[in-house]
N, C-alpha and C. Protein backbone atom coordinates (compact mmCIF):
# COMPACT_ATOMS: atom_id res chain seq x y z
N UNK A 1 85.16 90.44 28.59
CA UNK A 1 85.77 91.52 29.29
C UNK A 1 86.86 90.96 30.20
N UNK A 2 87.88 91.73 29.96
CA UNK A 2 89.13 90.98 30.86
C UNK A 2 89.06 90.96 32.98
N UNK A 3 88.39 92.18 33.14
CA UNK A 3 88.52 92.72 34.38
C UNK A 3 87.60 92.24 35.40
N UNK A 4 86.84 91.83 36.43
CA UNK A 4 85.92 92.25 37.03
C UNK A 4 85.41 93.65 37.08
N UNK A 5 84.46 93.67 36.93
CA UNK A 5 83.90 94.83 37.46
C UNK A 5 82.60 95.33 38.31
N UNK A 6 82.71 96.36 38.91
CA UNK A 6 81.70 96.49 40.16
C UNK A 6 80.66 96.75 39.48
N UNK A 7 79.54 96.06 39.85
CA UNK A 7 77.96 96.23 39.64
C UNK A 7 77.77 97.85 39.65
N UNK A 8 78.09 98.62 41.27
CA UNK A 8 77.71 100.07 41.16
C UNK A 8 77.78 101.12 40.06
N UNK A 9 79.43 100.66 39.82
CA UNK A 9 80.04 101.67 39.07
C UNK A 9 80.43 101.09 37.51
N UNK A 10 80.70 100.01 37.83
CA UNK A 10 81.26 99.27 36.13
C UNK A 10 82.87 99.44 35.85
N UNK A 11 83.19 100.34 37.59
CA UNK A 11 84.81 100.58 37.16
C UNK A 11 85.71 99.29 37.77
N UNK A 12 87.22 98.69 37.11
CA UNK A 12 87.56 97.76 37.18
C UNK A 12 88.31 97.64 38.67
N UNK A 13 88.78 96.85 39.07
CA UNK A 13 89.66 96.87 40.29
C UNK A 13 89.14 97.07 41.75
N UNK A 14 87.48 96.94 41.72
CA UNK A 14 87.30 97.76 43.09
C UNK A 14 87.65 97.54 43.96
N UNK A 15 87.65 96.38 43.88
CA UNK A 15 88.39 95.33 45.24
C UNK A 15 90.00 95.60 45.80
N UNK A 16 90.56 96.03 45.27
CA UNK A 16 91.69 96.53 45.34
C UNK A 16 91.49 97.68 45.99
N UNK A 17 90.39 99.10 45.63
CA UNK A 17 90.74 100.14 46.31
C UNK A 17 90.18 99.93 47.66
N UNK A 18 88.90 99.30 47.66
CA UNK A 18 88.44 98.96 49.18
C UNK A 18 89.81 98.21 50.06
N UNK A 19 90.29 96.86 49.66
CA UNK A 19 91.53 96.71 50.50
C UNK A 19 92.19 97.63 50.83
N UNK A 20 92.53 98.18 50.04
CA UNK A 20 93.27 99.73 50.18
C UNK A 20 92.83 101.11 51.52
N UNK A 21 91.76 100.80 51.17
CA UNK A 21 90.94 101.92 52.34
C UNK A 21 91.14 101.37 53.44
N UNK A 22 90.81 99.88 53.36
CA UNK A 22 90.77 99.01 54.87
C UNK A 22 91.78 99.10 55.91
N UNK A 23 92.74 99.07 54.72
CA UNK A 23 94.48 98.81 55.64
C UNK A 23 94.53 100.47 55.98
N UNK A 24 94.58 101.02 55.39
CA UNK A 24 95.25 102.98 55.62
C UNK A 24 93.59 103.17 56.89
N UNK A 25 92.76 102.46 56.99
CA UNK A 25 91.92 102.47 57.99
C UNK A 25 92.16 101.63 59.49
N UNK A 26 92.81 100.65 59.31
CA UNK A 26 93.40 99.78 60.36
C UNK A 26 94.54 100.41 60.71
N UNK A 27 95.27 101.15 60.24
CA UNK A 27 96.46 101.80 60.27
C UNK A 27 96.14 102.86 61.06
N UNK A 28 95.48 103.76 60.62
CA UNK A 28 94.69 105.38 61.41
C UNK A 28 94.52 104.84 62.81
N UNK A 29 93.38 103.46 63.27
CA UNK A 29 92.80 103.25 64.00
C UNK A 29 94.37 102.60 65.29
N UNK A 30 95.40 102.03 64.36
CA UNK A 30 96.08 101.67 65.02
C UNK A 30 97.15 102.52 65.68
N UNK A 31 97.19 103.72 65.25
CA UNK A 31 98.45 105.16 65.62
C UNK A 31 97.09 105.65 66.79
N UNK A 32 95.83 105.86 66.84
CA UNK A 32 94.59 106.36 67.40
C UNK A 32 94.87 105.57 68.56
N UNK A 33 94.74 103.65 68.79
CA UNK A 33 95.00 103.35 70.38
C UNK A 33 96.51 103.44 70.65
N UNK A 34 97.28 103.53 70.08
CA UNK A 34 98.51 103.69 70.56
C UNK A 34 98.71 104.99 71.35
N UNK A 35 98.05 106.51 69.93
CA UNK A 35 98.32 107.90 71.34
C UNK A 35 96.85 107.40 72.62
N UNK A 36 96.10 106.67 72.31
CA UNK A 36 94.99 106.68 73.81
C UNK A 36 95.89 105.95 74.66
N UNK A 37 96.68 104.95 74.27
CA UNK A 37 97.27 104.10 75.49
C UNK A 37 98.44 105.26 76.48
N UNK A 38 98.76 105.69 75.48
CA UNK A 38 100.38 106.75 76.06
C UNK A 38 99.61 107.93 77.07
N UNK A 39 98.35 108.44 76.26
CA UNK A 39 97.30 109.37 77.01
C UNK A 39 97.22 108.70 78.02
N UNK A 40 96.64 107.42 78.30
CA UNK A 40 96.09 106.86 79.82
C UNK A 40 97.72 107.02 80.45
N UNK A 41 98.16 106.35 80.04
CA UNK A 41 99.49 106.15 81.03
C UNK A 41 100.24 107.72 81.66
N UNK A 42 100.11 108.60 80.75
CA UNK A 42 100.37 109.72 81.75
C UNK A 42 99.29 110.51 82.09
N UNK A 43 98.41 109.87 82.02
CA UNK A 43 96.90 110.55 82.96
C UNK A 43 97.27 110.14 84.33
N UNK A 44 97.57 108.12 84.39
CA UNK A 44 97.62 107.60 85.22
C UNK A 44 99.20 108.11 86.21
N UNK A 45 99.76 108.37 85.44
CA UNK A 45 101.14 108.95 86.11
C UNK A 45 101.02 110.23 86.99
N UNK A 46 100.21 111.26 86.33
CA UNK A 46 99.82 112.25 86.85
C UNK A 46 99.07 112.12 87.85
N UNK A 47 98.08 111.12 88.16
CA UNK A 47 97.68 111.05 88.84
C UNK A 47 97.68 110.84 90.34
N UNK A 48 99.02 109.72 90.08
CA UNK A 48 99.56 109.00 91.15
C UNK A 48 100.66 110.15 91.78
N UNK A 49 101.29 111.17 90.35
CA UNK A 49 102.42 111.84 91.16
C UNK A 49 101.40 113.04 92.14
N UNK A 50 99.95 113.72 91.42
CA UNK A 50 99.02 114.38 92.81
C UNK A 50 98.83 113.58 93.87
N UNK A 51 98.68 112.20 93.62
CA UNK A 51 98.53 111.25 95.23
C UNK A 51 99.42 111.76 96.50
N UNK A 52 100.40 111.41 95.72
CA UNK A 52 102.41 111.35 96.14
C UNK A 52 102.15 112.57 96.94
N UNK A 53 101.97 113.68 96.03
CA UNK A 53 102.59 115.26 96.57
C UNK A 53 101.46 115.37 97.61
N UNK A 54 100.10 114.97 97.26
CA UNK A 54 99.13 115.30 98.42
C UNK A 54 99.48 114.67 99.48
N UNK A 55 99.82 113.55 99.87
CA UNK A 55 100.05 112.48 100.82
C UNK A 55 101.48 112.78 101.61
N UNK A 56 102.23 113.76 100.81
CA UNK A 56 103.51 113.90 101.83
C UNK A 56 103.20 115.62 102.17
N UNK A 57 102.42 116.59 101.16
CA UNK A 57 102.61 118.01 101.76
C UNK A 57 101.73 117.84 103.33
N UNK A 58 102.38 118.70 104.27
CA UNK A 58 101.97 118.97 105.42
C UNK A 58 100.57 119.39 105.47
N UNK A 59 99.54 119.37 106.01
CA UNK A 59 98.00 119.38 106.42
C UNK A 59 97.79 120.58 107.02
N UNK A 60 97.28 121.38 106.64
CA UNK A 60 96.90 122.60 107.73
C UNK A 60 95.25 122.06 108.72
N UNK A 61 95.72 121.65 110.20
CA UNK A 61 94.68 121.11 110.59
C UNK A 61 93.90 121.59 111.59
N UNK A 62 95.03 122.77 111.81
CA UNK A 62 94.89 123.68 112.94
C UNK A 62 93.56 124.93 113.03
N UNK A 63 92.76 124.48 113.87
CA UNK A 63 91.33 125.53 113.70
C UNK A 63 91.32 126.23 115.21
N UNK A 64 92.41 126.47 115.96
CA UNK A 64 91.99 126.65 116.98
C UNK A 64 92.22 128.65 116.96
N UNK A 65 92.47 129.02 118.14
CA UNK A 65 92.54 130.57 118.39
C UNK A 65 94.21 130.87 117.51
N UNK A 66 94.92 129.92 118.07
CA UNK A 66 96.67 130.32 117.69
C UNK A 66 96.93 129.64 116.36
N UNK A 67 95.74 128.90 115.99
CA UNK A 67 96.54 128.76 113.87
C UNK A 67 95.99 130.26 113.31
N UNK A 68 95.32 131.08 113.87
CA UNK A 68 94.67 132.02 112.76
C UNK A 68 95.59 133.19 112.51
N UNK A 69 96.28 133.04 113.41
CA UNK A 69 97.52 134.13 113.38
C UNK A 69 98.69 133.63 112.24
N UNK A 70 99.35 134.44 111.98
CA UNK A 70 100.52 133.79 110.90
C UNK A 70 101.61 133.23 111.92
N UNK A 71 103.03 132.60 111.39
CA UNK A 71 103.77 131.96 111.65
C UNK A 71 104.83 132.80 112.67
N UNK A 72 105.29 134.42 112.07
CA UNK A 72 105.66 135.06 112.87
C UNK A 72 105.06 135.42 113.87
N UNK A 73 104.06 136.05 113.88
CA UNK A 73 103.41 135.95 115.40
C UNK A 73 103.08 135.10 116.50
N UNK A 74 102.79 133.58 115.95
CA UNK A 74 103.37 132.71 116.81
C UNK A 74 104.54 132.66 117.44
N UNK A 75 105.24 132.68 116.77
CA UNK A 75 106.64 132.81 116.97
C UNK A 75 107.14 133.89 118.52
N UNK A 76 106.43 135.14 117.84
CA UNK A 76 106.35 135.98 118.50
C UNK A 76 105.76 135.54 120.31
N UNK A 77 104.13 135.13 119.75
CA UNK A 77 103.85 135.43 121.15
C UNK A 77 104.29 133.94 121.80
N UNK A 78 105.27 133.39 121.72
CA UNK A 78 106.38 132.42 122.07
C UNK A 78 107.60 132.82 122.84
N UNK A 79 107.98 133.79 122.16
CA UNK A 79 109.23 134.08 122.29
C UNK A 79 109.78 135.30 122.89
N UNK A 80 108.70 135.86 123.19
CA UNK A 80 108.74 137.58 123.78
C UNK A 80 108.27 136.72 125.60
N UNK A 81 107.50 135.90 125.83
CA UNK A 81 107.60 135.58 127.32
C UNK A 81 108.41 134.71 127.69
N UNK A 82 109.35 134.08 126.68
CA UNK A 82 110.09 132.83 127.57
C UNK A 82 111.46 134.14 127.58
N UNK A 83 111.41 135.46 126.44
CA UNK A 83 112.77 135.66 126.99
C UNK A 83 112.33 136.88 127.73
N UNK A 84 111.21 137.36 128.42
CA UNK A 84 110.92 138.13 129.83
C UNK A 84 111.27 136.86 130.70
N UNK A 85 110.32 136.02 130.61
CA UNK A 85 111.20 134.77 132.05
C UNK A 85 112.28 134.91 132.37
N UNK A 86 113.27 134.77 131.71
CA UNK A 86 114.34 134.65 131.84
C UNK A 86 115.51 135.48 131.95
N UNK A 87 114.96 136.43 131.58
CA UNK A 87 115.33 137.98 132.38
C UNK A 87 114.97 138.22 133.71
N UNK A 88 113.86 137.83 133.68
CA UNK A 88 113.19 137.76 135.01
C UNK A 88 114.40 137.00 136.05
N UNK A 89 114.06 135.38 135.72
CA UNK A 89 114.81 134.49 136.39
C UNK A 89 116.12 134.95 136.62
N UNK A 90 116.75 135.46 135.91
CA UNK A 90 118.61 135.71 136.00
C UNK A 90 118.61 137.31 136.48
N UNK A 91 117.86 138.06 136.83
CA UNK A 91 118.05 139.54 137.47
C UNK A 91 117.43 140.15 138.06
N UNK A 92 116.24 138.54 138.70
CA UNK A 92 115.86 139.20 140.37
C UNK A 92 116.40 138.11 141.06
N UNK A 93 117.08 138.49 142.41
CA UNK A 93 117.15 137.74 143.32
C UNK A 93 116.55 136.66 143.91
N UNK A 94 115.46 137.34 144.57
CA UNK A 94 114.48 136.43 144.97
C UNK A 94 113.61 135.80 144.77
N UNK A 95 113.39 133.74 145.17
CA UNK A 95 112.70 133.15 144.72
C UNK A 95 111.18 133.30 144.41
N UNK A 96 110.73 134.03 145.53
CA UNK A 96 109.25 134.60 145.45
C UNK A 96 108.83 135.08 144.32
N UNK A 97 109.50 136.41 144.28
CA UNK A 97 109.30 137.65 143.24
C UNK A 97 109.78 136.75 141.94
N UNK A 98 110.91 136.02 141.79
CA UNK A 98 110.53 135.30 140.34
C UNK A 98 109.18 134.71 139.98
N UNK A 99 108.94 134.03 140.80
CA UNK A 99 107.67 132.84 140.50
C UNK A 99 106.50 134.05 140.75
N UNK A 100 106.39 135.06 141.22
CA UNK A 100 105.51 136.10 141.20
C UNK A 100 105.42 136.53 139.69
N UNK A 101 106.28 137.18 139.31
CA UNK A 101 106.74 137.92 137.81
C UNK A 101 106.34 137.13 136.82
N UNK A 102 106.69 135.82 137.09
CA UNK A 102 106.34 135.00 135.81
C UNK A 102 104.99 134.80 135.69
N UNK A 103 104.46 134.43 137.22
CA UNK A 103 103.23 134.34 136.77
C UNK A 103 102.19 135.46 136.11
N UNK A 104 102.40 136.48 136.65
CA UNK A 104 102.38 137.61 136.22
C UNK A 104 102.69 137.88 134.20
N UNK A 105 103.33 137.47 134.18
CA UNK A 105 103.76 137.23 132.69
C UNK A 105 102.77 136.03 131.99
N UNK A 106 102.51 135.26 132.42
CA UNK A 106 101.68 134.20 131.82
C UNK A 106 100.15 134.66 132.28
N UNK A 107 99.67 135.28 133.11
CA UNK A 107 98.81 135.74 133.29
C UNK A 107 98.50 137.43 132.37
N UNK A 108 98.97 138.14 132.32
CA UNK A 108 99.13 138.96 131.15
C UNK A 108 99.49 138.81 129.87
N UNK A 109 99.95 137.49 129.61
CA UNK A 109 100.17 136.94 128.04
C UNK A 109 98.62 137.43 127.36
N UNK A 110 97.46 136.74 127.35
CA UNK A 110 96.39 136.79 126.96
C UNK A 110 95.85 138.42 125.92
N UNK A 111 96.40 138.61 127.09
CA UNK A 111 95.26 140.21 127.01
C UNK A 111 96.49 141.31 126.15
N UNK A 112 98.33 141.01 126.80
CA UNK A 112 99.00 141.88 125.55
C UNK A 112 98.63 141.23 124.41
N UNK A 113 98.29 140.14 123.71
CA UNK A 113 98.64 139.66 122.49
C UNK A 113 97.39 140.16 121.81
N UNK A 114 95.96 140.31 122.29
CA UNK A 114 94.76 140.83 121.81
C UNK A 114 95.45 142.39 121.86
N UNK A 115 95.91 143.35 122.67
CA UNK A 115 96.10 144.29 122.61
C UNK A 115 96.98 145.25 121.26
N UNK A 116 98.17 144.07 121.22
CA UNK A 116 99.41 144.40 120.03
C UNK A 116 98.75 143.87 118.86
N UNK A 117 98.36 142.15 118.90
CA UNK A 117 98.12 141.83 117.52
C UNK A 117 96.50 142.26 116.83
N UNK A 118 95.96 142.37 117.82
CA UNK A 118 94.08 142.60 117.41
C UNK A 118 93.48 141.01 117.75
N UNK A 119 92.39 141.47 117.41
CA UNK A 119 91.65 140.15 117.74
C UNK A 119 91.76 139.13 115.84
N UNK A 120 91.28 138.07 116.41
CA UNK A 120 91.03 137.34 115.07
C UNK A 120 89.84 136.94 115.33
């Protein structure tokens, strides 16, 4: 008989198709770590760019009475007594009655801002 042939089957060449399987199998396995390597690397990219963005966005750290309010109302209860002060200061005369008024103003801060905004 000219050929080898396989004990299992008796068909000629087997050796050939197994090489055959091996390589188109080393091949599969080799396109398989190539997309896992590209997978890690933008896992790892992604990862580092959430580091990045977490590590520079601003922290909300504020738990006290004046973070629970929003940004305009801060704003607000800021900006409604420095410009009574200063109305105050520039259109009363006298030194007394300014430093009276204001205090007066910082002493009534409290209780308008529960009154207008509500409680939190």
């Amino acid at each position: 008989m000219p050929g080898t042939r396989c004990c299992a089957t008796g068909s000629p060449g087997s050796e050939t198709v197994s090489k055959e399987r091996a390589r188109r199998r080393a091949e599969r396995l080799a396109v398989l770590e190539k997309e896992k390597a590209a997978r890690a690397r933008r896992t790892e990219r992604r990862n580092r760019r959430r580091a990045l963005v977490r590590k520079l966005t601003p922290q909300r750290r504020g738990s006290g009475r004046l973070y629970r309010r929003s940004r305009a109302q801060r704003a607000g209860i800021v900006v409604v007594p420095l410009t009574a002060s200063a109305l105050v200061w520039f259109l009363v005369p006298e030194l007394a009655l300014r430093i009276l008024l204001i205090a007066l103003i910082v002493l009534v801060l409290p209780a308008l801002v529960v009154v207008v905004l509500g409680r939190r």
